[in-house]
Protein backbone atom coordinates (compact mmCIF):
# COMPACT_ATOMS: atom_id res chain seq x y z
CA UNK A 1 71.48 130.45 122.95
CA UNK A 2 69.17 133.24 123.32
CA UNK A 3 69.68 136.25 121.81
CA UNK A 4 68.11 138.32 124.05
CA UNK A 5 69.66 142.13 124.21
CA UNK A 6 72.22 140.72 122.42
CA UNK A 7 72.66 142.75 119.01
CA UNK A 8 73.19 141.16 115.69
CA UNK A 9 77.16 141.94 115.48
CA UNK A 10 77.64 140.38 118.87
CA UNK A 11 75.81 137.19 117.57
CA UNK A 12 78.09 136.83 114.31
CA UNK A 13 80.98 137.64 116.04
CA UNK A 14 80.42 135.07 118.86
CA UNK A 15 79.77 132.38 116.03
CA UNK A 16 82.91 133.54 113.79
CA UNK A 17 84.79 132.63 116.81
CA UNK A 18 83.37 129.34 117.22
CA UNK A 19 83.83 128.74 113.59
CA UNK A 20 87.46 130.27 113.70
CA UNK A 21 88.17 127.92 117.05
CA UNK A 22 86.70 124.62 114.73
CA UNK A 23 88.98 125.58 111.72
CA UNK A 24 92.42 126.32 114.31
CA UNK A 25 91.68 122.85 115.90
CA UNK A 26 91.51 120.95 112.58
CA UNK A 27 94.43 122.70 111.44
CA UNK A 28 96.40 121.73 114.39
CA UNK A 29 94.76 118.11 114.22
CA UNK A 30 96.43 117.78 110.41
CA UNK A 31 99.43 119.10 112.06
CA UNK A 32 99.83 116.67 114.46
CA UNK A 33 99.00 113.83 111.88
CA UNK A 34 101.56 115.11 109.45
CA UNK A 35 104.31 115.31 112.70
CA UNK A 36 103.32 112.07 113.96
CA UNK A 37 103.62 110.52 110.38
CA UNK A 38 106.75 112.00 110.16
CA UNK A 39 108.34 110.55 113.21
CA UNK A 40 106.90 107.03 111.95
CA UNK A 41 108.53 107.39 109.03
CA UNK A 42 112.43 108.17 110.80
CA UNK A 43 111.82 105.09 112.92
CA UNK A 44 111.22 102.90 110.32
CA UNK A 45 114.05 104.46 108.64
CA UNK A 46 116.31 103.37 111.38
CA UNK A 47 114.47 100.39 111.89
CA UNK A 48 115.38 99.22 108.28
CA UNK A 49 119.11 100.70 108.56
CA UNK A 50 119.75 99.07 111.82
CA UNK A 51 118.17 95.62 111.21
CA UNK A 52 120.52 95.91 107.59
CA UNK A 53 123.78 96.29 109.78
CA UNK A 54 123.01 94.19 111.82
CA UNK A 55 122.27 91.19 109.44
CA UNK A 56 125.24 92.32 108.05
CA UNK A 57 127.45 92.15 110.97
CA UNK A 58 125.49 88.50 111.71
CA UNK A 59 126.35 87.62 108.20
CA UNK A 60 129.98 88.56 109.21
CA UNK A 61 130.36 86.53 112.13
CA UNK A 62 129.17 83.27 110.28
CA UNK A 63 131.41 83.65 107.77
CA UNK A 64 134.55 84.41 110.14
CA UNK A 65 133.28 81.19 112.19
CA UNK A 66 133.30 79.08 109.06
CA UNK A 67 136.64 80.08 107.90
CA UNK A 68 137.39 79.64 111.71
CA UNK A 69 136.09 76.28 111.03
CA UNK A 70 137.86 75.58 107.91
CA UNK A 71 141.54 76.29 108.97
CA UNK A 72 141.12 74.44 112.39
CA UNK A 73 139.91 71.45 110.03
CA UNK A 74 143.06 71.93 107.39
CA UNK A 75 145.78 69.52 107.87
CA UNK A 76 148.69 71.28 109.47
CA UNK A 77 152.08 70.95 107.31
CA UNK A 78 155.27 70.33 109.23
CA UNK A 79 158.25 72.08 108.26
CA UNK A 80 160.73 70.39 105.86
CA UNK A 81 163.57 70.90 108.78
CA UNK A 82 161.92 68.95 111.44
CA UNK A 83 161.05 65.78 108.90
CA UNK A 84 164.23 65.33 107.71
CA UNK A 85 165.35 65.40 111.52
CA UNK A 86 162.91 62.83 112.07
């Protein structure tokens, strides 16, 4: 840049500007980082709390299916009434 019939203000102010523009854009840079991080950091969250219920609610189901299992296996027992009839 020239400075040509520019004065000496107009040159420092031109450049605080630029600096001032540098600083704003790193600023908003670390705020984006420290938004993005924070949405990272809920979705894990839910992540890990979802995938817990639902190993839970898996761990559920096999245990209702074995004891499904179990009583289907289990000898019946006939009431006393109808064996003496018998």
């Amino acid at each position: 840049m020239t400075s040509r019939g520019i004065s000496n203000d107009e040159i420092r102010r031109r450049a605080q500007l630029r600096t001032d523009k540098a600083e704003q854009r790193k600023v908003d840079a670390l705020n984006s980082l420290k938004t993005q991080q924070t949405r990272r950091d809920a979705d894990q969250a839910k992540t890990l709390r979802l995938r817990a219920l639902r190993l839970a609610q898996e761990e559920a189901g096999k245990k209702a299916a074995a004891e499904a299992v179990e009583t289907a296996k289990a000898p019946r027992k006939r009431k006393a009434a109808a064996s003496a009839k018998g």
